[in-house]
Protein backbone atom coordinates (compact mmCIF):
# COMPACT_ATOMS: atom_id res chain seq x y z
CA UNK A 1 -18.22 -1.11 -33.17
CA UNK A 2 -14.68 -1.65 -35.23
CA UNK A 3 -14.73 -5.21 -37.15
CA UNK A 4 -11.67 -6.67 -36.21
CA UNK A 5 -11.07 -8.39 -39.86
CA UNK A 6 -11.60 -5.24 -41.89
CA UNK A 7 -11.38 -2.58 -39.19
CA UNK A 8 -14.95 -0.78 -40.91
CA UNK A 9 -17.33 0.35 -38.76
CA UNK A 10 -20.03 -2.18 -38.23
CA UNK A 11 -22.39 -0.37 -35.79
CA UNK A 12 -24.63 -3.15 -33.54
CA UNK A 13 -24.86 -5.71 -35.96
CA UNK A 14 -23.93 -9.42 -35.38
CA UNK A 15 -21.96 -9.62 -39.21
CA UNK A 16 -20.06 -6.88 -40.62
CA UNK A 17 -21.89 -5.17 -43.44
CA UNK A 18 -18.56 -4.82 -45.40
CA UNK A 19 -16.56 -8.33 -44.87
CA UNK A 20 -19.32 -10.26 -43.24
CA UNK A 21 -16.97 -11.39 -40.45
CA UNK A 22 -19.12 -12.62 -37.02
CA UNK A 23 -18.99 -10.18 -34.71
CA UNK A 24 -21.77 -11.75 -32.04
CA UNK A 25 -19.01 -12.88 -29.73
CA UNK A 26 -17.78 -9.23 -29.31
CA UNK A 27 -21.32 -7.80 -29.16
CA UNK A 28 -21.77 -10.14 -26.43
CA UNK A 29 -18.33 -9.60 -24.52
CA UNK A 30 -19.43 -5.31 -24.78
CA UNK A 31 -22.57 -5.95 -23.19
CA UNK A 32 -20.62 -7.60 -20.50
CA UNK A 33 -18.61 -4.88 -19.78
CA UNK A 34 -21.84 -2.46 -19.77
CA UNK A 35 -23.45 -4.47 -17.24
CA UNK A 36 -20.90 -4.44 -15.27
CA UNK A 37 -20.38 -0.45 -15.30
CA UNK A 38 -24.46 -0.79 -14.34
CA UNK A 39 -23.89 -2.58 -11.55
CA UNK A 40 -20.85 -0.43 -10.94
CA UNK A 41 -22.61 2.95 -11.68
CA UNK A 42 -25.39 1.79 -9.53
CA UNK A 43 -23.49 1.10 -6.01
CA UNK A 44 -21.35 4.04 -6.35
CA UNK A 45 -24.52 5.96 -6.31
CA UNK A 46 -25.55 4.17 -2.58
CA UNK A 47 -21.65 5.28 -1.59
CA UNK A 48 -20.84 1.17 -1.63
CA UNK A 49 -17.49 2.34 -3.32
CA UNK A 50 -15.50 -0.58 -2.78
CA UNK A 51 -18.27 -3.13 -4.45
CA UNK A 52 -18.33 -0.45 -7.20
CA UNK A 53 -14.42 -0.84 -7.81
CA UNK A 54 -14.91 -4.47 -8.00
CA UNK A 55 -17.91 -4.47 -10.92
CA UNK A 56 -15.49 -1.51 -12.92
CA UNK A 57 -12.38 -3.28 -13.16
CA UNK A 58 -14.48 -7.00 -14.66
CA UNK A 59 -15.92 -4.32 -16.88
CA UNK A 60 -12.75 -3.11 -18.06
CA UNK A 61 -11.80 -6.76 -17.86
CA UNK A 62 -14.20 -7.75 -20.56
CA UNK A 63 -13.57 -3.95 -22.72
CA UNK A 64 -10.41 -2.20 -21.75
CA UNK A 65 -11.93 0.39 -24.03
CA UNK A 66 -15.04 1.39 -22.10
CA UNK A 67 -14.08 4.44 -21.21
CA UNK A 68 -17.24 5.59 -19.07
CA UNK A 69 -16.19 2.88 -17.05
CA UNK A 70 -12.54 3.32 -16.52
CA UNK A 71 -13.81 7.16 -15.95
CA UNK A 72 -16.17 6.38 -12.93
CA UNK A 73 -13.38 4.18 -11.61
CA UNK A 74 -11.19 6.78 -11.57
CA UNK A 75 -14.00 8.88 -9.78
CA UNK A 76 -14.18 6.83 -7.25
CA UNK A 77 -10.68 6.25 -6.83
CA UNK A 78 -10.27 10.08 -6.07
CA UNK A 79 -13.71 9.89 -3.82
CA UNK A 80 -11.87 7.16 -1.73
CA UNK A 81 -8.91 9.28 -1.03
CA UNK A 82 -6.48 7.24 -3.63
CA UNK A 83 -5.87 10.01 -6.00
CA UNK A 84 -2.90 8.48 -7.89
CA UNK A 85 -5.00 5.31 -8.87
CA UNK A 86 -7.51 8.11 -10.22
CA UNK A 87 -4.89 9.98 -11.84
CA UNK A 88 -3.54 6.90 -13.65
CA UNK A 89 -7.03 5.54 -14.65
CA UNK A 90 -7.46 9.28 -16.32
CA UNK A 91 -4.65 9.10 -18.22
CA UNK A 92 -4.97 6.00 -19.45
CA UNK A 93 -8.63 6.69 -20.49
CA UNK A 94 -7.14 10.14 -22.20
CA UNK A 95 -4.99 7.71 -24.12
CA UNK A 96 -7.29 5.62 -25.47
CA UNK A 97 -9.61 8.83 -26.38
CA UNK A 98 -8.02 12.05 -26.88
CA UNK A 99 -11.40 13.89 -28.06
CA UNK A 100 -14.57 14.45 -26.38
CA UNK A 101 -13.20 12.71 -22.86
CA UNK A 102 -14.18 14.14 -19.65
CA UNK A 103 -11.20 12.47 -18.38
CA UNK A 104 -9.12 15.48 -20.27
CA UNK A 105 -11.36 18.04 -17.74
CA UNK A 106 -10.33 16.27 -14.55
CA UNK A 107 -6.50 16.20 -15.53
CA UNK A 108 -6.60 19.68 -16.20
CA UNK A 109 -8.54 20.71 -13.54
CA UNK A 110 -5.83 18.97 -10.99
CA UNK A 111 -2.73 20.54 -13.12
CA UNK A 112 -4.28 23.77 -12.30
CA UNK A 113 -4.06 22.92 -8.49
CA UNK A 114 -0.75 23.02 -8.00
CA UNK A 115 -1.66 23.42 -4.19
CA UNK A 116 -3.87 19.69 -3.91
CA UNK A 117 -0.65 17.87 -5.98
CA UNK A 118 1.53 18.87 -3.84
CA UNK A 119 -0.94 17.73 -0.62
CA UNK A 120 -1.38 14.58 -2.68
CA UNK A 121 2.61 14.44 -2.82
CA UNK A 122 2.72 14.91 1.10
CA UNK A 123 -0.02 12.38 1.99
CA UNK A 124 1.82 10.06 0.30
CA UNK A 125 4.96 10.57 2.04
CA UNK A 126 3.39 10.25 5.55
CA UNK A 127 1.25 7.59 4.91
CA UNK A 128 3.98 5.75 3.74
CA UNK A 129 5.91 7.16 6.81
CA UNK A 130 2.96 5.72 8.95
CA UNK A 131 3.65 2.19 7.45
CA UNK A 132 7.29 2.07 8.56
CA UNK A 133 6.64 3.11 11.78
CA UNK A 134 4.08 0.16 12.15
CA UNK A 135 6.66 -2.15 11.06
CA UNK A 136 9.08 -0.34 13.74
CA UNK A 137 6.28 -1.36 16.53
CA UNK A 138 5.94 2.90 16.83
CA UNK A 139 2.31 3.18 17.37
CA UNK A 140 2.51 6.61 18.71
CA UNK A 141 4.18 8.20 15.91
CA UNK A 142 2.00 6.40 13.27
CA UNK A 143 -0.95 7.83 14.90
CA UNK A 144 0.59 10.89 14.70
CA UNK A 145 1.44 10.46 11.11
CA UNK A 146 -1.81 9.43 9.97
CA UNK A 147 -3.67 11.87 11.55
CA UNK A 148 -1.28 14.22 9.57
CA UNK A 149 -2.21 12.25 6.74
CA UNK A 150 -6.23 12.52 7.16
CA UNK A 151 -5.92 16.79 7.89
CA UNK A 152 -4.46 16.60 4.20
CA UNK A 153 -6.88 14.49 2.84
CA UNK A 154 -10.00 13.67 4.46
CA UNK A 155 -11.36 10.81 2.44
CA UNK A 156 -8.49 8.32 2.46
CA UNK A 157 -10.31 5.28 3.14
CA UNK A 158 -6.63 3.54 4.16
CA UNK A 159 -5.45 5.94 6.19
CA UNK A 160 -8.91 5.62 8.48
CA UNK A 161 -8.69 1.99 8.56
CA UNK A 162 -4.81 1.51 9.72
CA UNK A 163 -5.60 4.19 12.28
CA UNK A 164 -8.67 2.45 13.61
CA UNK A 165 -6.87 -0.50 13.97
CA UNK A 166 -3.42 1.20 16.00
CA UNK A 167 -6.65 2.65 18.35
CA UNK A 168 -7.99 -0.69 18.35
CA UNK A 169 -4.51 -2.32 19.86
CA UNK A 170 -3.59 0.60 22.19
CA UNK A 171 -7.44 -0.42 23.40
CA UNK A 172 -8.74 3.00 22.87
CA UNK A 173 -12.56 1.67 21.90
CA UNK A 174 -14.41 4.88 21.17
CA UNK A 175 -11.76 6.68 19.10
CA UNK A 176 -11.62 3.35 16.75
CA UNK A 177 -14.96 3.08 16.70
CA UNK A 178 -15.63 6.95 15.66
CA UNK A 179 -12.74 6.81 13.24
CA UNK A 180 -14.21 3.77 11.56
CA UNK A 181 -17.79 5.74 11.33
CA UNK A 182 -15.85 8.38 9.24
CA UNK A 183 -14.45 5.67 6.67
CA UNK A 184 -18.41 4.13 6.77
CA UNK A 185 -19.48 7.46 5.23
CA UNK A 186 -16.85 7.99 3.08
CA UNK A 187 -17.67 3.52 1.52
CA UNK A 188 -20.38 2.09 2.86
CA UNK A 189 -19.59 -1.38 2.58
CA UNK A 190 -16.15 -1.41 3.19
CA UNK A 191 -15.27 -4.94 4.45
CA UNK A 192 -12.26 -3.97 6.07
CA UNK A 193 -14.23 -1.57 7.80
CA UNK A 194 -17.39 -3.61 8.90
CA UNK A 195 -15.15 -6.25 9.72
CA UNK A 196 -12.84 -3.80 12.71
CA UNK A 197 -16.23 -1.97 13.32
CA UNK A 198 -17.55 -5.63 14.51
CA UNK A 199 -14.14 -6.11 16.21
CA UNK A 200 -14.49 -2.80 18.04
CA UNK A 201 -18.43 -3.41 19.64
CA UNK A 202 -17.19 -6.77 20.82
CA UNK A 203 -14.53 -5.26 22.70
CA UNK A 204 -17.32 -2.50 23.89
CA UNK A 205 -19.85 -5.34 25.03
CA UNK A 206 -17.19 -7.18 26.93
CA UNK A 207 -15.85 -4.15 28.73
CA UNK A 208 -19.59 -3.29 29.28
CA UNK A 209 -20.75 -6.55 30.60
CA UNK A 210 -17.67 -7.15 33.01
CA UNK A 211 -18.75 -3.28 34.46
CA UNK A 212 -22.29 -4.29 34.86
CA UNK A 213 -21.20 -7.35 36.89
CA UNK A 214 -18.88 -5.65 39.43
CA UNK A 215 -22.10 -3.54 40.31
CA UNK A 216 -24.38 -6.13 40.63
CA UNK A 217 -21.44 -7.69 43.24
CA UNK A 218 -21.65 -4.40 44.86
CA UNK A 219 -24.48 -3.06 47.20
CA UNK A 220 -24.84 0.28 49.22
CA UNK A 221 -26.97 1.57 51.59
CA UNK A 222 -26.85 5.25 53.34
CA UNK A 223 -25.45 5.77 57.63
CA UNK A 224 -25.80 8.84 58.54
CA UNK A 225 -24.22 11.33 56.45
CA UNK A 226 -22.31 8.50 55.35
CA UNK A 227 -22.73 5.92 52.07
CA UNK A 228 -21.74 2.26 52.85
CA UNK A 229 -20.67 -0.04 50.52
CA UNK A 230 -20.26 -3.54 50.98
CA UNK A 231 -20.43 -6.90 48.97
CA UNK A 232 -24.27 -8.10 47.76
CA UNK A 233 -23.15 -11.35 50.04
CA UNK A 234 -22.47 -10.20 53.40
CA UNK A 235 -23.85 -11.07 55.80
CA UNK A 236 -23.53 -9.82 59.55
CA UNK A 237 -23.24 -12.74 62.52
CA UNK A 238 -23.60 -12.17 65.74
CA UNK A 239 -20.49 -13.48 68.64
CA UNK A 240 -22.91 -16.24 69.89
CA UNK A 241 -24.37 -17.92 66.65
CA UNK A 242 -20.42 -17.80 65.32
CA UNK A 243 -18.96 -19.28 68.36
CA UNK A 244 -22.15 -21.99 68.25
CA UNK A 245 -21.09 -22.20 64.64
CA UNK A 246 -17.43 -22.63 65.23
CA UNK A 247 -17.63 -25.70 68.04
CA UNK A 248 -20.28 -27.79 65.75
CA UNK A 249 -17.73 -27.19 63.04
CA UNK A 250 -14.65 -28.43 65.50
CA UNK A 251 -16.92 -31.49 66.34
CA UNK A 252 -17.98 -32.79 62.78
CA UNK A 253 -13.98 -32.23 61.87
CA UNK A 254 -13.11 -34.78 64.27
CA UNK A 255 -15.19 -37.02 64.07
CA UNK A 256 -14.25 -37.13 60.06
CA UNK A 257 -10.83 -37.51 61.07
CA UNK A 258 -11.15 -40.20 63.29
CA UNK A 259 -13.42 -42.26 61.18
CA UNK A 260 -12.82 -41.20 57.60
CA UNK A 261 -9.11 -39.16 56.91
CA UNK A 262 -6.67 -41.75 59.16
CA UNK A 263 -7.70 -45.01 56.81
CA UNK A 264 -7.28 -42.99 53.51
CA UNK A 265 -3.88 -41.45 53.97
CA UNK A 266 -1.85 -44.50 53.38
CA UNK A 267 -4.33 -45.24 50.14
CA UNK A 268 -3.78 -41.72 48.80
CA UNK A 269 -0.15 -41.10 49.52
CA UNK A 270 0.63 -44.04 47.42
CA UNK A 271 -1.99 -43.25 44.81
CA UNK A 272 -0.16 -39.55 44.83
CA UNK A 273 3.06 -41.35 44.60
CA UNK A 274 2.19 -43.79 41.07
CA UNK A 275 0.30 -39.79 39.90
CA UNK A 276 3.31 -37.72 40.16
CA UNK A 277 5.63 -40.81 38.85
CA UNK A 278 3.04 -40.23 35.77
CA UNK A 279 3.06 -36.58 35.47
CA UNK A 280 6.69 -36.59 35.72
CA UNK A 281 6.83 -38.60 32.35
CA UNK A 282 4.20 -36.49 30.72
CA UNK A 283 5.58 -33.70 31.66
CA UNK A 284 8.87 -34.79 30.15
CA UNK A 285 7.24 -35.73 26.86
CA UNK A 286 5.16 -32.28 26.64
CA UNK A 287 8.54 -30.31 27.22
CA UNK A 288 10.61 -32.21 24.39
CA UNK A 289 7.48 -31.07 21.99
CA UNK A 290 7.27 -27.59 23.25
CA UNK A 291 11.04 -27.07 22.74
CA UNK A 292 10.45 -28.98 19.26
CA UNK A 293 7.49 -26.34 18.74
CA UNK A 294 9.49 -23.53 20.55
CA UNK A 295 12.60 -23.96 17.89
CA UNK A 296 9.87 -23.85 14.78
CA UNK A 297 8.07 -20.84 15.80
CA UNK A 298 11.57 -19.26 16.23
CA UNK A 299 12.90 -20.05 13.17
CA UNK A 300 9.80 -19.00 11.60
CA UNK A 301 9.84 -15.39 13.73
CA UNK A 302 13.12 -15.11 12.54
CA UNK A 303 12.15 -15.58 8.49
CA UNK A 304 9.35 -12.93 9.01
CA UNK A 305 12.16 -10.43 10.85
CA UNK A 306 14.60 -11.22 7.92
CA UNK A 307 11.40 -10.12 5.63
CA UNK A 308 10.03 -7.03 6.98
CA UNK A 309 13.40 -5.80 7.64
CA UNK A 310 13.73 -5.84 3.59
CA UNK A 311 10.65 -4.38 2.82
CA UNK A 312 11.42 -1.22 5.56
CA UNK A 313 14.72 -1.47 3.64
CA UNK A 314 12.96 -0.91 0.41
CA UNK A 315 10.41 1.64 1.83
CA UNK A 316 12.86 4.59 1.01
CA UNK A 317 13.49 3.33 -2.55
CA UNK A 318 9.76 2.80 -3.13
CA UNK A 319 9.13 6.04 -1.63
CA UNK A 320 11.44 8.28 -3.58
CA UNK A 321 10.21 6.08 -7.14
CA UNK A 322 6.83 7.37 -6.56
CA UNK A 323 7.80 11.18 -5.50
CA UNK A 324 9.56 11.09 -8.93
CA UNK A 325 6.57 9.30 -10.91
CA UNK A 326 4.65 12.35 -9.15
CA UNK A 327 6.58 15.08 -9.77
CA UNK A 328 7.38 13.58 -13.48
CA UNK A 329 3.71 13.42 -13.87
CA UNK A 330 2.94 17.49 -12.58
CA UNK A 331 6.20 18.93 -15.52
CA UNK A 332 4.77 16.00 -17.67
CA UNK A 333 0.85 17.80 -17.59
CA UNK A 334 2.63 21.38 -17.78
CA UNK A 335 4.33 20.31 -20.96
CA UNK A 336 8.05 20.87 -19.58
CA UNK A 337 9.17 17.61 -20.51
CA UNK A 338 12.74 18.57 -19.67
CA UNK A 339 11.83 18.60 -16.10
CA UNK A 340 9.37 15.65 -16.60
CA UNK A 341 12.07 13.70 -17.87
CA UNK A 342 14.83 14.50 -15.52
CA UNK A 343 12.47 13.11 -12.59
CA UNK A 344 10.75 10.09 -14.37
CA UNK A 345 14.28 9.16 -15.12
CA UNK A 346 14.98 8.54 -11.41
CA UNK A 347 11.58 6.00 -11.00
CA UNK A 348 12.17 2.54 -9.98
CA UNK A 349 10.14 0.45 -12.25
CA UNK A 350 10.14 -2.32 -10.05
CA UNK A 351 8.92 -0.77 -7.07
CA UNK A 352 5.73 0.84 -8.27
CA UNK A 353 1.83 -0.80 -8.12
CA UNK A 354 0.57 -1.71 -11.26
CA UNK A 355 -1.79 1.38 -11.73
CA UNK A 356 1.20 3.33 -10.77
CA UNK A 357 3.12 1.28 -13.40
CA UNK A 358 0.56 1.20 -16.29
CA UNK A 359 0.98 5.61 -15.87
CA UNK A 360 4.61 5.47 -15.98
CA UNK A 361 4.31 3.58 -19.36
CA UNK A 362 1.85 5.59 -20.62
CA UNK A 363 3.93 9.20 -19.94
CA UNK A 364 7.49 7.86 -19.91
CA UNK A 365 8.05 7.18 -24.54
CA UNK A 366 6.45 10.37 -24.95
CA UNK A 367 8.66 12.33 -22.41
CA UNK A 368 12.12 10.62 -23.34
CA UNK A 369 12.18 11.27 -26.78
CA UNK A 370 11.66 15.27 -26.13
CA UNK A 371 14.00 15.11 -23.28
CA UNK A 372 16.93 13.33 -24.84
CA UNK A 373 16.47 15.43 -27.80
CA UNK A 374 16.88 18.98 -25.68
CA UNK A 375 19.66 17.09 -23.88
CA UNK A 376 21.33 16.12 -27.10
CA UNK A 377 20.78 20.13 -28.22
CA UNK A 378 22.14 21.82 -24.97
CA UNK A 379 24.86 19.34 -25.19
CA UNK A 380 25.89 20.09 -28.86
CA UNK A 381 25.32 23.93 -27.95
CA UNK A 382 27.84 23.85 -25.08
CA UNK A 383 30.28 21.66 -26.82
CA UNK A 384 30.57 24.20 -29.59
CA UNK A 385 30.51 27.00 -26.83
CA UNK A 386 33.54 25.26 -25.42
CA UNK A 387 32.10 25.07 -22.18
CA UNK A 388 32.67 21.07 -22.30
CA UNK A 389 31.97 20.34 -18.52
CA UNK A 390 28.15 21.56 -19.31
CA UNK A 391 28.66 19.59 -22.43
CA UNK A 392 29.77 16.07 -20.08
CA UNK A 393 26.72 16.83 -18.51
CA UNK A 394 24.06 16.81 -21.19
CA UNK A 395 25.63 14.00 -23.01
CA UNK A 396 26.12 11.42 -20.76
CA UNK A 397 22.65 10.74 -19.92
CA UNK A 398 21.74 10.34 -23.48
CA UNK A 399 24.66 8.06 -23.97
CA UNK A 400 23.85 5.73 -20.64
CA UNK A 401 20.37 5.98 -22.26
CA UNK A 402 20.97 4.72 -25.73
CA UNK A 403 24.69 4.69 -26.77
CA UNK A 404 23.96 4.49 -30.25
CA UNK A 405 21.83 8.33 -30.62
CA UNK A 406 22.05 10.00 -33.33
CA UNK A 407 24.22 7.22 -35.47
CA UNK A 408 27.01 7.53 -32.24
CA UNK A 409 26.83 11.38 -32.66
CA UNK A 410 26.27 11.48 -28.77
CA UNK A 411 29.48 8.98 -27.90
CA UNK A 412 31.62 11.31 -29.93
CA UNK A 413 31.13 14.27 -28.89
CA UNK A 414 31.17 12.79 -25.22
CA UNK A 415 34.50 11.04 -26.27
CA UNK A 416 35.61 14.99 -27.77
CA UNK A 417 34.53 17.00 -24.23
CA UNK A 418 36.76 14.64 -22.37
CA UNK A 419 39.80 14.58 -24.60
CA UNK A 420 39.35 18.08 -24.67
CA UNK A 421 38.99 18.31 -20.89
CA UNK A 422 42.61 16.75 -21.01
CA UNK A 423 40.91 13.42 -19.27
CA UNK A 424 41.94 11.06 -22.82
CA UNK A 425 41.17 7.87 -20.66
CA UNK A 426 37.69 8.54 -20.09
CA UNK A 427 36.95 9.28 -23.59
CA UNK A 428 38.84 6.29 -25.12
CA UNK A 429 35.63 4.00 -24.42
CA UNK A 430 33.64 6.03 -26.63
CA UNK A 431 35.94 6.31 -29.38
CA UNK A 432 36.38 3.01 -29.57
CA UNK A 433 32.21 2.61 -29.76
CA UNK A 434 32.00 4.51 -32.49
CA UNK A 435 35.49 2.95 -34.25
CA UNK A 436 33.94 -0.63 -34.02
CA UNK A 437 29.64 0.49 -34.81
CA UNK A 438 30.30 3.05 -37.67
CA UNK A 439 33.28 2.03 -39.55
CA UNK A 440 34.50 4.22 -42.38
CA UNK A 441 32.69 7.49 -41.51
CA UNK A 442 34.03 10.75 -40.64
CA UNK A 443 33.72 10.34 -36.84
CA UNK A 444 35.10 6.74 -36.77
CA UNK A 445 38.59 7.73 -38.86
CA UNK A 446 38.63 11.03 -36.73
CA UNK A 447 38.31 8.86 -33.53
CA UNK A 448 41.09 5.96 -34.82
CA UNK A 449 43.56 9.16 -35.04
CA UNK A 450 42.78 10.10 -31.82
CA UNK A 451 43.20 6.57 -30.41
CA UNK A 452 46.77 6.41 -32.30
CA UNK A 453 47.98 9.72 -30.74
CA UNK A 454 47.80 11.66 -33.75
């Protein structure tokens, strides 16, 4: 272990050998974090991958630096179908441990696939596809998309779930439940998963028990060549017992009516009169509050309208931020940071997770300074080449970028490719830049000529 005070190495003791600085709170917070990637270590091993993710990230919580632990996350990351979470977890490990880092073998073992990055690349793009067609109420088509999504890759945990659960609403039982046994092998103790599985045999037992009793109502009995069947109930009369029946019944109703029925008519119609008057008024008072309720819910339907129309607004912006961070990320591990750069310059910040974020920052101050440089270069190249629309286009990135390059070496020659592209107003900005940042040097008295007409 480093001591913090004097940054010597002070191996497992509780004081620093050199400056004597404590160093038991430390000790204490690393064996934290190992117990953690224990318990982590341990239910990966019993495929409980989700309660492993949990037990890595409060190791990495208490020692951002562990990297065996922030290398089994990644691990299982990739085992659960989220490779970009893996990938980022990687790199960051790689970054905090260039030599003797196992992380460095899985990078480059996924560079060298071009064919599973680019499957990563489409999985994304579906599932993401699948997710606005949710939103849109499209259940067909997001099945459609997500079993597009699980042909590419298998073991995304996700993309089983969402698609048990569009089964489970088009009521189609036994493909939920079997797609929800392929996440169970994939995490154990997924509590998404349990949690639609339990869901799903509910469903089954009440469809089972409502079968079972329409049998048991049911009875049949063979005629012949013929099967009858008929209800459990029935029963067959013959004419004289039902005519018998039929006259005592005709008998015992009139003798009710005469003696019983005639004296409570009067009683109950005005009883029925001071009920309805009643009703009437509650009825009254229960529609004001359901058209009070009514108006709420609607207002309220139409806030969560207004806010998943913005988020399927943003889905294409999201979208084409993380095909860039990807595709940044593949020139980035190739070492053609040109290419790197040109697509990482395209990413949203804003609109990536926060694994996805924490890669961007790790790749993007390495890429830009190589990739401004070569744009400065074939700029400067073409400009002397004459070829000045080339020229526009290498040096107006840099100078969006950082206007100031190279001491305002970038804003003047932009300024000099547009005057000399006969288009003076466009490059009047510039001069004046470098005219009011760098007075008295050679560019700023060449660009104050240039401003004056001379």
């Amino acid at each position: 272990m480093i001591c913090y005070r004097c940054n010597h190495e002070a191996g497992n003791a509780a004081t620093c050998p050199v400056c004597g600085a404590d160093l038991g709170v430390f000790l204490k917070i690393k064996r934290m974090s190992n117990l953690y990637y224990n318990d982590g270590l341990q239910k990966a091993e019993v495929r409980n991958l989700s309660g492993a993710i949990i037990s890595l990230k409060k190791s990495l919580k208490f020692n951002k630096y562990n990297i065996d632990a922030r290398n089994l996350l990644g691990l299982v990351y990739y085992e659960m179908g989220e490779v970009v979470d893996a990938l980022s977890e990687w790199v960051i490990s790689k970054s905090y441990q260039q030599d003797d880092n196992i992380a460095g073998r899985y990078l480059e073992e996924l560079r060298e696939n071009r064919a599973q990055l680019d499957a990563i690349n489409q999985t994304i793009k579906k599932y993401n596809q699948a997710l606005l067609y949710c939103k849109q109420d499209s259940r067909d088509l997001a099945i459609i998309q997500l079993k597009k999504v699980l042909s590419l890759n298998p073991k995304l945990v996700r993309g089983h779930q969402l698609l048990a659960l569009l089964y489970l609403q088009e009521d189609k039982l036994e493909q939920a439940k079997k797609t929800l046994r392929s996440a169970g092998k994939i995490d154990a103790n997924n509590t998404i998963t349990l949690r639609y599985l339990k869901e799903v045999n509910a469903k089954l037992r009440e469809k089972g028990s409502l079968r079972k009793k329409k049998e048991e109502d049911l009875i049949s009995y063979q005629s012949g060549n013929e099967t009858i069947i008929m209800p459990s109930r029935f029963q067959d009369y013959s004419f004289g017992s039902t005519l018998g029946y039929l006259l005592i019944g005709l008998i015992i109703g009139a003798l009710g009516i005469g003696f019983l029925v005639i004296p409570g008519v009067e009683n109950k119609a005005k009883q029925d009169m001071k009920d309805q008057m009643v009703q009437v008024n509650d009825t009254l008072s229960s529609n004001a509050q359901q058209i009070q309720e009514q108006t709420q819910k609607i207002a309220e339907l139409e806030a969560q309208i207004a806010t998943m129309q913005g988020q399927a607004e943003a889905m294409p912006e999201q979208t084409a931020s993380y095909d860039a961070l990807l595709s940044g990320y593949v020139a980035y591990i190739a070492n053609d940071y040109l290419t790197a750069g040109a697509s990482l310059e395209k990413v949203d910040a804003a609109q990536l997770s926060t694994s996805a974020l924490e890669l961007y920052n790790s790749i993007w101050p390495t890429v830009s300074r190589t990739y401004y440089e070569a744009l400065y270069n074939a700029g400067y190249n073409s400009y002397n080449a004459e070829n000045f629309a080339e020229a526009i286009n290498s040096f107006l990135p840099v100078v969006t970028h950082d206007m100031s390059y190279k001491d305002g070496s970038a804003a003047y020659y932009l300024a000099q490719c547009y005057r000399k592209s006969g288009n003076m107003e466009a490059a009047k900005p510039y001069y004046q830049y470098v005219i009011d940042n760098y007075p008295g040097t050679q560019q700023a008295n060449t660009s104050m000529n240039y401003m004056n007409g001379n």
